[in-house]
N, C-alpha and C. Protein backbone atom coordinates (compact mmCIF):
# COMPACT_ATOMS: atom_id res chain seq x y z
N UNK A 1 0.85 -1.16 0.00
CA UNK A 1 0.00 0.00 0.00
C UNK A 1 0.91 1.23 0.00
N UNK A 2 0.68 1.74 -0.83
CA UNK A 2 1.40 3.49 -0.94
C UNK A 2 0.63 4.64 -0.39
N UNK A 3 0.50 5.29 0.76
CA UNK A 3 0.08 6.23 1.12
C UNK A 3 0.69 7.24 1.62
N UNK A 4 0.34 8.54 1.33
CA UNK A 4 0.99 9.67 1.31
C UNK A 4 0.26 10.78 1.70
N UNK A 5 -0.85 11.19 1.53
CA UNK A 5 -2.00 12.00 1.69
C UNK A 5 -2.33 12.37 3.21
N UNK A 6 -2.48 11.33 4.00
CA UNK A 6 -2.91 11.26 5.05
C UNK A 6 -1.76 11.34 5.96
N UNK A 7 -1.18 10.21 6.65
CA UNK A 7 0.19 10.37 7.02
C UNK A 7 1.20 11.36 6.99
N UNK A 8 1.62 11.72 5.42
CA UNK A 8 2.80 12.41 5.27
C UNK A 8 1.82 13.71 5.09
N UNK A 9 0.65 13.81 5.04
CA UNK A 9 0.12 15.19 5.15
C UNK A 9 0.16 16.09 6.08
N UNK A 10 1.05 15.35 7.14
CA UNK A 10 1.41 15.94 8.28
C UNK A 10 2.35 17.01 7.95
N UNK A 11 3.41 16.95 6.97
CA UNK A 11 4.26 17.38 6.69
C UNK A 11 4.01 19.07 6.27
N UNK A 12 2.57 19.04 5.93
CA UNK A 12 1.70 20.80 5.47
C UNK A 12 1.44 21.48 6.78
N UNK A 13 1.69 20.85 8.17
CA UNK A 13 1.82 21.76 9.24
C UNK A 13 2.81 22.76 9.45
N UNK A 14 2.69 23.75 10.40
CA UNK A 14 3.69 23.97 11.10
C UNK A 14 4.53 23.61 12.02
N UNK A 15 6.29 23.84 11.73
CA UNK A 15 6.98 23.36 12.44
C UNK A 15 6.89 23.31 14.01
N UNK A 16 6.42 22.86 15.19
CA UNK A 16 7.58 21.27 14.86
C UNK A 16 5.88 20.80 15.30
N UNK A 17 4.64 21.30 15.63
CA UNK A 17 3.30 20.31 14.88
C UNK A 17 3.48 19.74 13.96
N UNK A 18 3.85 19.79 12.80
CA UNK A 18 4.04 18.76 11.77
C UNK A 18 4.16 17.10 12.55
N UNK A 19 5.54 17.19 13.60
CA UNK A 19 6.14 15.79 14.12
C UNK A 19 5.42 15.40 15.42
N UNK A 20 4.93 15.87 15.70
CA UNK A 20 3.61 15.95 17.10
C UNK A 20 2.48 15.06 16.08
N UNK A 21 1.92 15.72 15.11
CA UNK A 21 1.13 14.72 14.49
C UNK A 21 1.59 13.84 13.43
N UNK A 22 2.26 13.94 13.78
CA UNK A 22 2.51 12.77 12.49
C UNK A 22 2.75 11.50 13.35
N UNK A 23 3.76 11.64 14.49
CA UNK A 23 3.43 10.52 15.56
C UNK A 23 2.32 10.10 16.14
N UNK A 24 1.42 11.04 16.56
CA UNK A 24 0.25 10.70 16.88
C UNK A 24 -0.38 9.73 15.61
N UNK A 25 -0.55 10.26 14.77
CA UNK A 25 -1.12 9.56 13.25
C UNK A 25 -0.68 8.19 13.41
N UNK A 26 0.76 8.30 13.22
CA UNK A 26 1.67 7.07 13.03
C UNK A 26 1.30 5.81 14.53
N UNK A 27 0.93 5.81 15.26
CA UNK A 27 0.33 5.51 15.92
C UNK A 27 -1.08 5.11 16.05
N UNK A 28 -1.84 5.81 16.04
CA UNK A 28 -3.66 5.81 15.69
C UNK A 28 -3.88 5.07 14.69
N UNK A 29 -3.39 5.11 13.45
CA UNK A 29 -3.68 4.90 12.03
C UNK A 29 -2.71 3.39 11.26
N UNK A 30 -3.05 2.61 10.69
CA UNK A 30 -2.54 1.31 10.91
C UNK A 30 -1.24 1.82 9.77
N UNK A 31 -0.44 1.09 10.37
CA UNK A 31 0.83 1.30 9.18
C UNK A 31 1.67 0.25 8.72
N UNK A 32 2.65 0.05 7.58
CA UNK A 32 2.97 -1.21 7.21
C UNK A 32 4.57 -1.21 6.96
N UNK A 33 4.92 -2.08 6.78
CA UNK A 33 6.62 -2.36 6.62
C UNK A 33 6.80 -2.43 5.23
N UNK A 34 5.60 -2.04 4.20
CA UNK A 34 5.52 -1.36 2.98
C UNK A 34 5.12 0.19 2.73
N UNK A 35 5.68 0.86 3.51
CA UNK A 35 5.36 2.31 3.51
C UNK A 35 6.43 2.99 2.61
N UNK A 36 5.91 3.77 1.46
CA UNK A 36 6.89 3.69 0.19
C UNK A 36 6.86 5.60 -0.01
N UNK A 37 7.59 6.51 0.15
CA UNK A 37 7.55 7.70 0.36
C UNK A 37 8.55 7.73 -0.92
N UNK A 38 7.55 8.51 -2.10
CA UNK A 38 8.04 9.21 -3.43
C UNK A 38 8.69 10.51 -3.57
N UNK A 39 10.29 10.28 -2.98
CA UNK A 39 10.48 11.57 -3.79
C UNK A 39 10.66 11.77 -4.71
N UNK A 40 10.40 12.96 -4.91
CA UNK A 40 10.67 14.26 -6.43
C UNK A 40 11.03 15.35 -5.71
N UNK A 41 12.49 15.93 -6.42
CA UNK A 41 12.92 17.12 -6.40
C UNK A 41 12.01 18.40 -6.39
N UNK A 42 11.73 19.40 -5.66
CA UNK A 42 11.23 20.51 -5.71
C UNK A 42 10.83 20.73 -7.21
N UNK A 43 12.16 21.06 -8.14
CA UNK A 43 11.98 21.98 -9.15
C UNK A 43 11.08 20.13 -10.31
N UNK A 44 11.70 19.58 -10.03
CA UNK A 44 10.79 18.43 -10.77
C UNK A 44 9.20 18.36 -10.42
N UNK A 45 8.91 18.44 -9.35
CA UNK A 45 7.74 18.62 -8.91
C UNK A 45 6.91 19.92 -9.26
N UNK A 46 7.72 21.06 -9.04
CA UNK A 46 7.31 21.95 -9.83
C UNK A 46 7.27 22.21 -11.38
N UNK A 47 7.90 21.34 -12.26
CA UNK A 47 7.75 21.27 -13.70
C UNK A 47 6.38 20.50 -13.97
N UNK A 48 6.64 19.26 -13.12
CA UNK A 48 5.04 18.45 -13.53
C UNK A 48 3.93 18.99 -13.13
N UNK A 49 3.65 19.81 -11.81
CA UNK A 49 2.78 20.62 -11.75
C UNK A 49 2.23 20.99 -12.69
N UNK A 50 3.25 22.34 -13.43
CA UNK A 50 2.90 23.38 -14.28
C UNK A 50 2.42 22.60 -15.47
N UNK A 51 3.18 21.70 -16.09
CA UNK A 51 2.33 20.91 -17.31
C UNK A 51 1.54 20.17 -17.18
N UNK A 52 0.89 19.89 -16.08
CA UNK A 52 -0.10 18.50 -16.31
C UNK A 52 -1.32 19.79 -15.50
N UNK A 53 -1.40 20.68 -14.63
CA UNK A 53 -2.67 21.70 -14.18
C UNK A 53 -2.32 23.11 -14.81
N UNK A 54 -3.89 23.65 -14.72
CA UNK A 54 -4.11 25.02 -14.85
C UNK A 54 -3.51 25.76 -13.90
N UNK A 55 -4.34 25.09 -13.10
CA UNK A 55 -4.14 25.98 -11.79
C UNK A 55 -3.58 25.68 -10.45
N UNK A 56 -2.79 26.34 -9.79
CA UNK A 56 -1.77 26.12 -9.01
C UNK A 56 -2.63 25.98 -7.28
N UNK A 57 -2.37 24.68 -6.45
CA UNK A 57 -2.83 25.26 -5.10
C UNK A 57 -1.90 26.20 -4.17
N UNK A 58 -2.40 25.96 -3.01
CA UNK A 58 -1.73 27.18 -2.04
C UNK A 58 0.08 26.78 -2.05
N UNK A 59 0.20 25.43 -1.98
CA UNK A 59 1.60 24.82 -1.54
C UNK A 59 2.30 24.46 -2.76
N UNK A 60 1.98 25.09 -4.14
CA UNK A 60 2.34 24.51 -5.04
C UNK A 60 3.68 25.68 -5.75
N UNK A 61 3.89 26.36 -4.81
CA UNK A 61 5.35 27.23 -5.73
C UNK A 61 6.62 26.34 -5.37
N UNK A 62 7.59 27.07 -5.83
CA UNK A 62 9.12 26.32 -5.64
C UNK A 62 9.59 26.15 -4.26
N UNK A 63 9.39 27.42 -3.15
CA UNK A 63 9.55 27.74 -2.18
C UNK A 63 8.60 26.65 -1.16
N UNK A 64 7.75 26.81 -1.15
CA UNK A 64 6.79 25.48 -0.60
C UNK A 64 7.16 24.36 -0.55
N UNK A 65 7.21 23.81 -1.82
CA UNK A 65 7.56 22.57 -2.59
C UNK A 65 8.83 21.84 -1.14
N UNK A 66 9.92 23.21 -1.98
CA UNK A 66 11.33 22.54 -0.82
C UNK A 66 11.01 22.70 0.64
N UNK A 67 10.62 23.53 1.07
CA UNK A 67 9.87 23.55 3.00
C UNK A 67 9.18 21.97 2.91
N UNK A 68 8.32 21.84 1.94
CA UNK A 68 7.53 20.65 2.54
C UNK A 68 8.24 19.52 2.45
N UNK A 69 9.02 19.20 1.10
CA UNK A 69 9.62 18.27 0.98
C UNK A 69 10.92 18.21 2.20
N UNK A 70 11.48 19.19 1.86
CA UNK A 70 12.64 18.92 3.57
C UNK A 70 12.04 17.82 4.71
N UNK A 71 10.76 18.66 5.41
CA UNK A 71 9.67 18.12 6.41
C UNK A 71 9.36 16.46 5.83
N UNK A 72 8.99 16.43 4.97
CA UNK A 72 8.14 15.01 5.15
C UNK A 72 9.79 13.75 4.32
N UNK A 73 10.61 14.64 4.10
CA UNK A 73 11.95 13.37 4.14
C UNK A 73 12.42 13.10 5.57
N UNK A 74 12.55 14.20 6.39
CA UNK A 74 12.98 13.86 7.64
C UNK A 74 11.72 12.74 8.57
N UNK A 75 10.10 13.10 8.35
CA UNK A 75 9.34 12.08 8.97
C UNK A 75 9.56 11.02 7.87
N UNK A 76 9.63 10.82 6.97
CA UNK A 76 9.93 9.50 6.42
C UNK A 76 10.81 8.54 6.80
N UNK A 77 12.44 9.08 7.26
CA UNK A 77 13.41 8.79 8.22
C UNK A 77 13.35 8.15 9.51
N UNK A 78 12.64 9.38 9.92
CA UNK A 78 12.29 8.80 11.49
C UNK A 78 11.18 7.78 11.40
N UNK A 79 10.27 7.52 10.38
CA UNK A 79 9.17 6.16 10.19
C UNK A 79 9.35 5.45 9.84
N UNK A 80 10.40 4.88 8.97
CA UNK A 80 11.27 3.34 8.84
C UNK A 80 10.44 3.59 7.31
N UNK A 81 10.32 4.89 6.68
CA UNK A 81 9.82 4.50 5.01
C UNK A 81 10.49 3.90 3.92
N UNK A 82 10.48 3.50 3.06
CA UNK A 82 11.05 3.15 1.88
C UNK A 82 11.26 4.34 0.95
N UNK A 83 12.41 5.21 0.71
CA UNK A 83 12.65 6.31 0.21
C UNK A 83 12.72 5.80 -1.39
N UNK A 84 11.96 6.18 -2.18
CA UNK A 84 12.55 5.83 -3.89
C UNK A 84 12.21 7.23 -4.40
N UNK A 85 13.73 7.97 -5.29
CA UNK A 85 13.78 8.58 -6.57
C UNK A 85 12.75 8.51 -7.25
N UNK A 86 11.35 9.32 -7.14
CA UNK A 86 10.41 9.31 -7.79
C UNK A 86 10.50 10.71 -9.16
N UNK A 87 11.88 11.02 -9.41
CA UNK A 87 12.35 11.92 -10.50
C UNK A 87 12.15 11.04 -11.75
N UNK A 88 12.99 9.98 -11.73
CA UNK A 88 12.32 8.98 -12.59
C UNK A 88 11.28 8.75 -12.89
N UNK A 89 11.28 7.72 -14.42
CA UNK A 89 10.28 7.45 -15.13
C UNK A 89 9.36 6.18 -14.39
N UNK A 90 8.53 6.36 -14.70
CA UNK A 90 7.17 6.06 -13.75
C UNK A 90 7.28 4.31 -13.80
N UNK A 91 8.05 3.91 -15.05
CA UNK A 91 8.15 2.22 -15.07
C UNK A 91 9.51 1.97 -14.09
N UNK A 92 10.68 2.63 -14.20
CA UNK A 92 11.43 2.26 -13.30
C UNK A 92 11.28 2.56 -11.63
N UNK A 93 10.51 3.48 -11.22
CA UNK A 93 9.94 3.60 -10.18
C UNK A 93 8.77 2.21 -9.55
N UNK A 94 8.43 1.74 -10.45
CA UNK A 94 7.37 0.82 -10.58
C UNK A 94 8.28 -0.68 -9.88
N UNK A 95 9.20 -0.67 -11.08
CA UNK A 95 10.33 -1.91 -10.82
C UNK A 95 11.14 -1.86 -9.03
N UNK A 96 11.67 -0.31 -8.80
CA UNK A 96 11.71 -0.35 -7.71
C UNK A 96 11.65 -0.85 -6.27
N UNK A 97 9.70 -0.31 -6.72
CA UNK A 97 9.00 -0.90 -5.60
C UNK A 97 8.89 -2.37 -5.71
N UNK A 98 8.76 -3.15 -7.03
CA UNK A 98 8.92 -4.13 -6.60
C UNK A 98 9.92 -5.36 -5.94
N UNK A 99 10.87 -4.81 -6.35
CA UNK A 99 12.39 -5.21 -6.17
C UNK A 99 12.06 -5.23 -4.48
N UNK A 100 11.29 -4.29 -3.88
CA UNK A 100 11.90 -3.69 -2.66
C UNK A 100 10.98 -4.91 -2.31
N UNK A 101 9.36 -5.21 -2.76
CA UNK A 101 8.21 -6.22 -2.01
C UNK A 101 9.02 -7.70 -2.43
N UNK A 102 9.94 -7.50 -3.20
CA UNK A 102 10.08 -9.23 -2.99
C UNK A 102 11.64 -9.17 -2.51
N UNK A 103 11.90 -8.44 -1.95
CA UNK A 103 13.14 -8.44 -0.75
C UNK A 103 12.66 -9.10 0.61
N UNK A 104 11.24 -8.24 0.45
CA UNK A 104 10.66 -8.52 2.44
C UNK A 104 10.16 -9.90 2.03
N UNK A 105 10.02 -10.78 1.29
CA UNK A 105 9.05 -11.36 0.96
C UNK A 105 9.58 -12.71 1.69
């Protein structure tokens, strides 16, 4: 299961609430020894943005981007996640993860 939304949505708080809930979460909320946290570079994240939407949300400039991403690599760290290079193309990202499910397997 890949989830990111909920969990690492902790990461759109303010500092250091962000890690107050995200433990709480991480706790409350069932979690797995397949927890797979996609990064993408700021400015990559900000390119796919701009070409794939119209319109931009509140957290979606360059400046944001790197604040949030900083935040939710460090709770990924401290949560035992599976970090993958999600700059890459979407099939080798794919292979990745699987490489990684038939490691634990």
């Amino acid at each position: 299961m890949i989830f990111v939304r909920y969990l690492m949505g902790t990461a759109y708080l303010p500092s250091p609430l962000h890690r107050v809930a995200y433990h709480f979460f991480a706790f409350t909320v069932p979690t797995s020894d397949f927890m797979f946290f996609l990064d993408v570079r700021p400015q990559e994240a900000y390119r796919r943005i701009r070409e794939t939407r119209g319109k931009r949300e509140m957290f979606e400039d360059l400046n944001e981007l790197r604040e949030i991403r900083h935040k939710a690599l460090s709770l990924a760290l401290a949560g035992n996640w599976k970090i993958i290079d999600a700059d890459k193309p979407v099939d080798e990202i794919s292979k990745q993860i699987f490489r990684l499910l038939e490691v634990v397997r």
